[in-house]
C-alpha atoms as a PDB file:
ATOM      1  CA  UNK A   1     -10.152  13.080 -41.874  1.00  0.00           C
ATOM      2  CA  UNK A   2     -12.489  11.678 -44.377  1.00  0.00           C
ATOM      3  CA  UNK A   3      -9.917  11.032 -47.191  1.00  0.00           C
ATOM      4  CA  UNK A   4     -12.331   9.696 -49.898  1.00  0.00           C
ATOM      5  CA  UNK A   5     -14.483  13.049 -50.048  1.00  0.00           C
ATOM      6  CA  UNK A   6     -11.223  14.640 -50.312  1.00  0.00           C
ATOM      7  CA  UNK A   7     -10.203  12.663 -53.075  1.00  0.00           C
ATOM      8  CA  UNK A   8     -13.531  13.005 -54.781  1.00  0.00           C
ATOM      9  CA  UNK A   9     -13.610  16.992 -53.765  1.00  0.00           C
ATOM     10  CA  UNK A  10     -10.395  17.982 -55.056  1.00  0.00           C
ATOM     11  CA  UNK A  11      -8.190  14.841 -56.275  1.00  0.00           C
ATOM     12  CA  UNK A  12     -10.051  14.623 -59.569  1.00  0.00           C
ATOM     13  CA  UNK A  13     -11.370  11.282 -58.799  1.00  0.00           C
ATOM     14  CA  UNK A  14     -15.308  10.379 -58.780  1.00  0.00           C
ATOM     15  CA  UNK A  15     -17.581   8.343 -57.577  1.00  0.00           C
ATOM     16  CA  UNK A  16     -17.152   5.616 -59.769  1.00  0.00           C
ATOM     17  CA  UNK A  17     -13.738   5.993 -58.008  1.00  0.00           C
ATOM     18  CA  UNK A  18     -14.841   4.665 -55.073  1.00  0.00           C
ATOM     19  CA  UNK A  19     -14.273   1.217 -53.902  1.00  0.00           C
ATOM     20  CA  UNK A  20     -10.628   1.711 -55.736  1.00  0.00           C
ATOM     21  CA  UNK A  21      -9.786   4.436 -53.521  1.00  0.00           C
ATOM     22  CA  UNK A  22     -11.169   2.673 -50.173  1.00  0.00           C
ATOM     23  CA  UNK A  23      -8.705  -0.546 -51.501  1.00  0.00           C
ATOM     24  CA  UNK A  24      -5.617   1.581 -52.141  1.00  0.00           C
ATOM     25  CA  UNK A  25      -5.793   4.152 -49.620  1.00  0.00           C
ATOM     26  CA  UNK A  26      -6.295   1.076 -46.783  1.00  0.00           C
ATOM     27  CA  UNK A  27      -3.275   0.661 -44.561  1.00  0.00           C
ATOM     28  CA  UNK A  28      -1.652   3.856 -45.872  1.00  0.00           C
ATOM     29  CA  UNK A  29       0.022   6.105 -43.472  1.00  0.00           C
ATOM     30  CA  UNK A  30      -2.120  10.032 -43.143  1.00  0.00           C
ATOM     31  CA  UNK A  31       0.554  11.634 -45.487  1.00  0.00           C
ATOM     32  CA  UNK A  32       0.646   8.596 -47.760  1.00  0.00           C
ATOM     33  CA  UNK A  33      -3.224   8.836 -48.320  1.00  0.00           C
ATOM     34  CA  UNK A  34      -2.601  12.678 -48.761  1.00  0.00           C
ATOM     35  CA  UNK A  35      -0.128  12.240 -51.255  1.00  0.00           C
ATOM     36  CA  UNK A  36      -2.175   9.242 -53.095  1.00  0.00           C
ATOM     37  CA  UNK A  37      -5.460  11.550 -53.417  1.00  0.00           C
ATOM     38  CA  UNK A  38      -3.297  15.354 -54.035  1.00  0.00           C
ATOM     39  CA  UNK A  39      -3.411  15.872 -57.724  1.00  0.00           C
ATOM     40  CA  UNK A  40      -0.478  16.213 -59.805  1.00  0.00           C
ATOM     41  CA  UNK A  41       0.642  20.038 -60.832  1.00  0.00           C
ATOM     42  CA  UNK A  42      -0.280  19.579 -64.027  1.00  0.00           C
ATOM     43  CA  UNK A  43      -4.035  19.299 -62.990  1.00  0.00           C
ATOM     44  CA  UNK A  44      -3.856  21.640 -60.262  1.00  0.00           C
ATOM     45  CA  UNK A  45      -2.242  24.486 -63.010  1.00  0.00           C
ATOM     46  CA  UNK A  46      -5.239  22.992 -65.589  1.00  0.00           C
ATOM     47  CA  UNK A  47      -8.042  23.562 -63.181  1.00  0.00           C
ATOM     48  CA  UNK A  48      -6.457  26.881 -62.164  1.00  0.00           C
ATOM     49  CA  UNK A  49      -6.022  28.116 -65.559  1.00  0.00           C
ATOM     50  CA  UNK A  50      -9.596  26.842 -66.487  1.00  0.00           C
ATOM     51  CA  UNK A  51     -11.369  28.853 -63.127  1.00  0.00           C
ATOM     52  CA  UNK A  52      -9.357  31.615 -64.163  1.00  0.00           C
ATOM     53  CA  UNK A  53     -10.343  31.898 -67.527  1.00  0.00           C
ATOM     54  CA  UNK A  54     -14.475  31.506 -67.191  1.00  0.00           C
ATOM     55  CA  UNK A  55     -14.635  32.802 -63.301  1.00  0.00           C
ATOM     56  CA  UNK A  56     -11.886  35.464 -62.645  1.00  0.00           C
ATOM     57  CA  UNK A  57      -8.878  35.622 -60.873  1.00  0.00           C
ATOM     58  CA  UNK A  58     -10.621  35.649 -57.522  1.00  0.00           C
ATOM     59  CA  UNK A  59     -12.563  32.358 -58.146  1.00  0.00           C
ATOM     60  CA  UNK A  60      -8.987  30.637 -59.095  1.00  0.00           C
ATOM     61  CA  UNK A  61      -7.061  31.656 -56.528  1.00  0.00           C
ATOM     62  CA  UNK A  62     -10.239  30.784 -53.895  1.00  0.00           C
ATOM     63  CA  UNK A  63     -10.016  27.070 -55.522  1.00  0.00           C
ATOM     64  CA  UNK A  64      -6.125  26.938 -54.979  1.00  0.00           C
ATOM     65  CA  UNK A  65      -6.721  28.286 -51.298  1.00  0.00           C
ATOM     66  CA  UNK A  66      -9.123  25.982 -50.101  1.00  0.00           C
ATOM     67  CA  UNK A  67      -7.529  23.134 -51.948  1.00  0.00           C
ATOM     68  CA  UNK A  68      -3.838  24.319 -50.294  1.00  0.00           C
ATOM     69  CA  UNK A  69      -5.639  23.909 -47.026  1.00  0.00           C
ATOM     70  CA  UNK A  70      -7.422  20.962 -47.161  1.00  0.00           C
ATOM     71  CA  UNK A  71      -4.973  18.684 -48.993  1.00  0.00           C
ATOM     72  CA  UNK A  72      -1.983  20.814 -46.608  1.00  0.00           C
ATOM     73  CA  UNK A  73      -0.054  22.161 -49.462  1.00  0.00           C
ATOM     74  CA  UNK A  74      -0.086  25.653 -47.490  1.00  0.00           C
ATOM     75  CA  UNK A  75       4.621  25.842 -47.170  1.00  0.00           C
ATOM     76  CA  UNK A  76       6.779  28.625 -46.225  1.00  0.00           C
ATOM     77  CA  UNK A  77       9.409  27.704 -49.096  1.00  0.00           C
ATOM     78  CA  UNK A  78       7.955  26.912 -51.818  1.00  0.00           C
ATOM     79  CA  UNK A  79      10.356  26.241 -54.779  1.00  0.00           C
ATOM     80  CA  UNK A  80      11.016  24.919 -58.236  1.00  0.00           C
ATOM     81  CA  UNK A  81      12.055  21.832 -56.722  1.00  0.00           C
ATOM     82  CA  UNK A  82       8.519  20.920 -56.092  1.00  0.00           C
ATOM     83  CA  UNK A  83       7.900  19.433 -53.346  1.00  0.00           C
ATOM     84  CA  UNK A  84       4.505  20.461 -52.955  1.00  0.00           C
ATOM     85  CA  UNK A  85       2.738  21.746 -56.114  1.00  0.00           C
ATOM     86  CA  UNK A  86       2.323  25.217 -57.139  1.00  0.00           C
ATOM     87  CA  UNK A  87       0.506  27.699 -59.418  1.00  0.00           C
ATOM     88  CA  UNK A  88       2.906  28.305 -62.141  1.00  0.00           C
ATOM     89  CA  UNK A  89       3.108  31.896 -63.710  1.00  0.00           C
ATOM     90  CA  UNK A  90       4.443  33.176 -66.707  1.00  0.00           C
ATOM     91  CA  UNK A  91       5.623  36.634 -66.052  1.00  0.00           C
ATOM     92  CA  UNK A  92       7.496  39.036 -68.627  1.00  0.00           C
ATOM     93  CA  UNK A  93       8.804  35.897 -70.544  1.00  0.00           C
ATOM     94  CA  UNK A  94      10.173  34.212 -67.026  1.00  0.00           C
ATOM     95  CA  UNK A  95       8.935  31.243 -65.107  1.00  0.00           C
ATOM     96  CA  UNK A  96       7.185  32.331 -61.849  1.00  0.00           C
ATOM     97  CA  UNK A  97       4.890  30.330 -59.400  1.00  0.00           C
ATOM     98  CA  UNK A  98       2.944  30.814 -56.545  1.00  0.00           C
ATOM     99  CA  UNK A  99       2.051  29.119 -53.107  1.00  0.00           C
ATOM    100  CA  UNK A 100      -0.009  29.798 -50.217  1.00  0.00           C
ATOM    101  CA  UNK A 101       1.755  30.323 -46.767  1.00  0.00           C
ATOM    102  CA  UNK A 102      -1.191  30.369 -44.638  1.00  0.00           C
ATOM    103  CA  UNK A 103      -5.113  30.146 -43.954  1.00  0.00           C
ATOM    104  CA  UNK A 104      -4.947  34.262 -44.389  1.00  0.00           C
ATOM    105  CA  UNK A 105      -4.393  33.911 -48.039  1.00  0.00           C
ATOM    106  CA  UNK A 106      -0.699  35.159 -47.236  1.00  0.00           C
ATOM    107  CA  UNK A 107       1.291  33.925 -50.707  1.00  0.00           C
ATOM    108  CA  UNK A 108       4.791  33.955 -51.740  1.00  0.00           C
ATOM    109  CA  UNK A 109       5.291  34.498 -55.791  1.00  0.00           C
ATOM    110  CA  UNK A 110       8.877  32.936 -56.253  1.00  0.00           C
ATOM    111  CA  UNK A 111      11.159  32.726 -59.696  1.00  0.00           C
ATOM    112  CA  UNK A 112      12.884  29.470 -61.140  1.00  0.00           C
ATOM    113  CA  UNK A 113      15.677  31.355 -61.051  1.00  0.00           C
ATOM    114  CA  UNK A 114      17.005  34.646 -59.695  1.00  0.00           C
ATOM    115  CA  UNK A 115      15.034  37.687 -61.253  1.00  0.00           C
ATOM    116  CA  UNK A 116      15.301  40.886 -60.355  1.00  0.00           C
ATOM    117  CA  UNK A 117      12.292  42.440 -58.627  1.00  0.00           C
ATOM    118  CA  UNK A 118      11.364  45.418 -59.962  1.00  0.00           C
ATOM    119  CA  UNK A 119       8.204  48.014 -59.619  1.00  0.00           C
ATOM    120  CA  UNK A 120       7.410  46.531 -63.140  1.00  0.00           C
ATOM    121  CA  UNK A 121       7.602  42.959 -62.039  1.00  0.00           C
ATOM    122  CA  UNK A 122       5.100  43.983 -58.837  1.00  0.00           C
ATOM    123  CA  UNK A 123       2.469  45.890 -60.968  1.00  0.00           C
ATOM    124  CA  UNK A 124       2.441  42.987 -63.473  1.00  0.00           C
ATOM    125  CA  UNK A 125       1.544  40.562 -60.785  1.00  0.00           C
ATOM    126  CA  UNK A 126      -0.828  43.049 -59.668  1.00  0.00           C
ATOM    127  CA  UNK A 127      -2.727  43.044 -63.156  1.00  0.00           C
ATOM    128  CA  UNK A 128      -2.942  39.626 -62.658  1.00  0.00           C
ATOM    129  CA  UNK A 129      -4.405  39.012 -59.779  1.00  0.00           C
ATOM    130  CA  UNK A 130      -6.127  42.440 -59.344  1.00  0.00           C
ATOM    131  CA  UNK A 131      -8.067  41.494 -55.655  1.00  0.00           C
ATOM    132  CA  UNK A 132      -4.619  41.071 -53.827  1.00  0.00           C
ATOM    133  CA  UNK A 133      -2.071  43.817 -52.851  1.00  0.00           C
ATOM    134  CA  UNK A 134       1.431  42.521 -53.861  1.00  0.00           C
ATOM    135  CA  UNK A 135       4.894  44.059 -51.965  1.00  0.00           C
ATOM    136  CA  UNK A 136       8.278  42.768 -50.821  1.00  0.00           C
ATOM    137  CA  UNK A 137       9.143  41.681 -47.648  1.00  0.00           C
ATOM    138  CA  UNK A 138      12.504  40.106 -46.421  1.00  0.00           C
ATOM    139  CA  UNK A 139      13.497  40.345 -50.242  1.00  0.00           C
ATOM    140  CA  UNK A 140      10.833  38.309 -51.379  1.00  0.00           C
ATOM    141  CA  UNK A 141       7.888  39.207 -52.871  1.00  0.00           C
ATOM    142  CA  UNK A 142       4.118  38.348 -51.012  1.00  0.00           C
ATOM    143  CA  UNK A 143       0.726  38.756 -52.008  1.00  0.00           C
ATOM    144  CA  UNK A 144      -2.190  39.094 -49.695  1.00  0.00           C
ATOM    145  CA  UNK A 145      -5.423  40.759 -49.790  1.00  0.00           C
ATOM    146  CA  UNK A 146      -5.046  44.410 -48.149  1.00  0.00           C
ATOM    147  CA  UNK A 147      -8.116  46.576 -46.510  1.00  0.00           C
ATOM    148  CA  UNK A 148      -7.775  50.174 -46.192  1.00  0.00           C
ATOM    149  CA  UNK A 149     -10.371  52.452 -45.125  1.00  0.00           C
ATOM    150  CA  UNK A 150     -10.408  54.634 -48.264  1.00  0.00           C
ATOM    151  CA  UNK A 151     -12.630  56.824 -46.199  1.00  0.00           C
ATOM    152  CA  UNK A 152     -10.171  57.860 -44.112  1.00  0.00           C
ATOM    153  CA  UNK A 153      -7.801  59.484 -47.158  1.00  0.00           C
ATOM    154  CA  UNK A 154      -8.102  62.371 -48.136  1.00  0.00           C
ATOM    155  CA  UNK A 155      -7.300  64.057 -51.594  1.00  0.00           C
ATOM    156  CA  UNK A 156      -3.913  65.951 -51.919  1.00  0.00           C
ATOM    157  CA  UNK A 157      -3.555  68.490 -54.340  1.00  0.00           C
ATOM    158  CA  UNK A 158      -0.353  67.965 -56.741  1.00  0.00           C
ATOM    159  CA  UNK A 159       0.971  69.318 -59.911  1.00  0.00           C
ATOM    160  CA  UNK A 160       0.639  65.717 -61.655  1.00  0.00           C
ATOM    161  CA  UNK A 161      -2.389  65.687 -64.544  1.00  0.00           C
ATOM    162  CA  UNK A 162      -2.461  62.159 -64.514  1.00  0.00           C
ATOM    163  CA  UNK A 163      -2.135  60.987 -60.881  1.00  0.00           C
ATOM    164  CA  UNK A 164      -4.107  61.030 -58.015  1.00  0.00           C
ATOM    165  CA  UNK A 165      -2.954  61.410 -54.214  1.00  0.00           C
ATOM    166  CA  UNK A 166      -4.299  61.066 -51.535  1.00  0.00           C
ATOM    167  CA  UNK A 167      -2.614  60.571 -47.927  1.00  0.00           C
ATOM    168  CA  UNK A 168      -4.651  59.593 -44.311  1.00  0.00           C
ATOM    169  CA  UNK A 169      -2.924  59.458 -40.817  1.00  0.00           C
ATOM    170  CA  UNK A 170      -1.084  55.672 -41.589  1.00  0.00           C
ATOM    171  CA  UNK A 171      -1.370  55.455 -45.086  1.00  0.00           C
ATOM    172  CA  UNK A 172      -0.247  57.632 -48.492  1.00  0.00           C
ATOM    173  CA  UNK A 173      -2.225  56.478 -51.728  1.00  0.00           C
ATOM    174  CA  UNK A 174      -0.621  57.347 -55.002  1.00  0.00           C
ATOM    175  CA  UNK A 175      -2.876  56.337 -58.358  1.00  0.00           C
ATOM    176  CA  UNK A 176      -3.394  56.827 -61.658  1.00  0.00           C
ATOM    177  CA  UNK A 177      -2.737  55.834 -65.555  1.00  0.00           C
ATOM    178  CA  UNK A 178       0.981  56.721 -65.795  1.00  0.00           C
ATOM    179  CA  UNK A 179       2.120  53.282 -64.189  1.00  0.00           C
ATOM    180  CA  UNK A 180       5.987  55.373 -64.368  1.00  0.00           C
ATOM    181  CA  UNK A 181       4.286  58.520 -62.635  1.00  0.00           C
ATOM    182  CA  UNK A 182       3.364  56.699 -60.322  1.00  0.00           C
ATOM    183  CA  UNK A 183       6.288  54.571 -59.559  1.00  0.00           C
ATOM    184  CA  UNK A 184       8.037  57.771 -59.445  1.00  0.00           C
ATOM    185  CA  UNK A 185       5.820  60.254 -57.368  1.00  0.00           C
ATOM    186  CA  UNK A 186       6.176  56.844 -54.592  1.00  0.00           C
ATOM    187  CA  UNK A 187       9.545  56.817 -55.016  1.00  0.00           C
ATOM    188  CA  UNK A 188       9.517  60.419 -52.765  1.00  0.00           C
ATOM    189  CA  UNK A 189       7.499  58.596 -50.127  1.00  0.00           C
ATOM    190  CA  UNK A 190       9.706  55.854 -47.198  1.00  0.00           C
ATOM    191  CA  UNK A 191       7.233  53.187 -45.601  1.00  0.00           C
ATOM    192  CA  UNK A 192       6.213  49.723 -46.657  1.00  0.00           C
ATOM    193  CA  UNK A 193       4.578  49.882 -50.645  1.00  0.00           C
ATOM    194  CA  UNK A 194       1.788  47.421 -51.688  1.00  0.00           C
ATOM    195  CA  UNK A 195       1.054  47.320 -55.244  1.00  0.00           C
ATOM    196  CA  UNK A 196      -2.179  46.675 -57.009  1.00  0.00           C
ATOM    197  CA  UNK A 197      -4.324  47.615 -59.790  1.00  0.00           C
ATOM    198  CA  UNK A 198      -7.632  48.486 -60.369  1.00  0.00           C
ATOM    199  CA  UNK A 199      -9.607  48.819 -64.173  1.00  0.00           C
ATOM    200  CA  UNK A 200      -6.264  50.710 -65.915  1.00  0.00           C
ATOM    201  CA  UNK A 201      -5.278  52.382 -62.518  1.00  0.00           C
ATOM    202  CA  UNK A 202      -1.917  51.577 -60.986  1.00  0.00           C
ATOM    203  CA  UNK A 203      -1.943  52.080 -57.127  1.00  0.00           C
ATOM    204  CA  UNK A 204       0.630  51.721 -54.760  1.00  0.00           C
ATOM    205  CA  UNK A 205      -0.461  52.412 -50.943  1.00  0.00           C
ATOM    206  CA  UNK A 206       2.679  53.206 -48.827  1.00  0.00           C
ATOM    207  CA  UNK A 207       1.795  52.260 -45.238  1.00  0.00           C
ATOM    208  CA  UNK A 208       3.736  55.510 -43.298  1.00  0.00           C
END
């Protein structure tokens, strides 16, 4: 592993950076020179917040993906103890972060301490990172990007003005600009729920 592009690439060292990073990262252990090049979370969560801000939500969460995999941040319990760093998340006035679990872009949003997760909490995640579908699994709540052939649904007639459903042979699809209606109408439906948003549309796909 070439450890000295990796610094340069996503440590926030450069090339003047060079011969001092050859001289301390010589005799190190493989996870000593990974922890000597990772960046601190407070320039992680800068960088993040910056590619967020001018690129989009998909362009920051891209940078903390690749960056989770090549420095091997990627965990399957992240916490507020920090081990590895995180994305930290302000959500509803309570601290939040995120962590990759794997190469598929699978990520676990976790609280500092114990929140209640509630349709609200979901579709607020879901505003904020608008490209992934976010659910709960196992009591926790995941993230991931989620591909379903919208061909394949078909429109459902219904007495609600402001919500849309449509239904295909694995999958029901309520949407629409009542973010309660549509909490509600799913609450008739029993299958897994993903949440997401689109423009001002809440969605939540129920996979039958």
């Amino acid at each position: 592993m070439d450890y000295i592009n990796l610094a340069l690439k996503y440590g926030g060292f450069t090339s003047l950076d060079r011969v001092y990073l050859t001289r301390q990262l010589k005799g190190l252990t493989d996870s000593q020179k990974l922890a000597f090049i990772t960046p601190p979370p407070s320039v992680i969560n800068a960088y993040f917040a910056e590619i967020y801000q001018k690129q989009g939500p998909k362009a920051a969460t891209d940078y903390y993906l690749e960056l989770s995999c090549q420095l091997h941040l990627l965990t399957v319990c992240p916490s507020f103890e920090e081990k590895k760093p995180f994305v930290r998340l302000n959500l509803s006035g309570k601290s939040f972060g995120f962590a990759y679990h794997n190469e598929a872009e699978l990520a676990q949003v976790f609280a500092e301490k114990n929140e209640p997760v509630t349709s609200d909490l979901l579709f607020e995640i879901a505003q904020i990172f608008p490209h992934y579908s976010v659910f709960v699994k196992d009591d926790l709540i995941w993230m991931q990007p989620l591909a379903i052939d919208e061909d394949s649904l078909i429109a459902v007639e219904s007495s609600y003005l402001l919500t849309d459903l449509a239904e295909s042979a694995d999958w029901v699809q309520i949407s629409g600009f009542n973010q309660e209606e549509v909490i509600e109408i799913a609450s008739q439906y029993s299958g897994q729920a993903y949440y997401a948003w689109s423009g001002r549309k809440a969605i939540i796909s129920i996979q039958k």
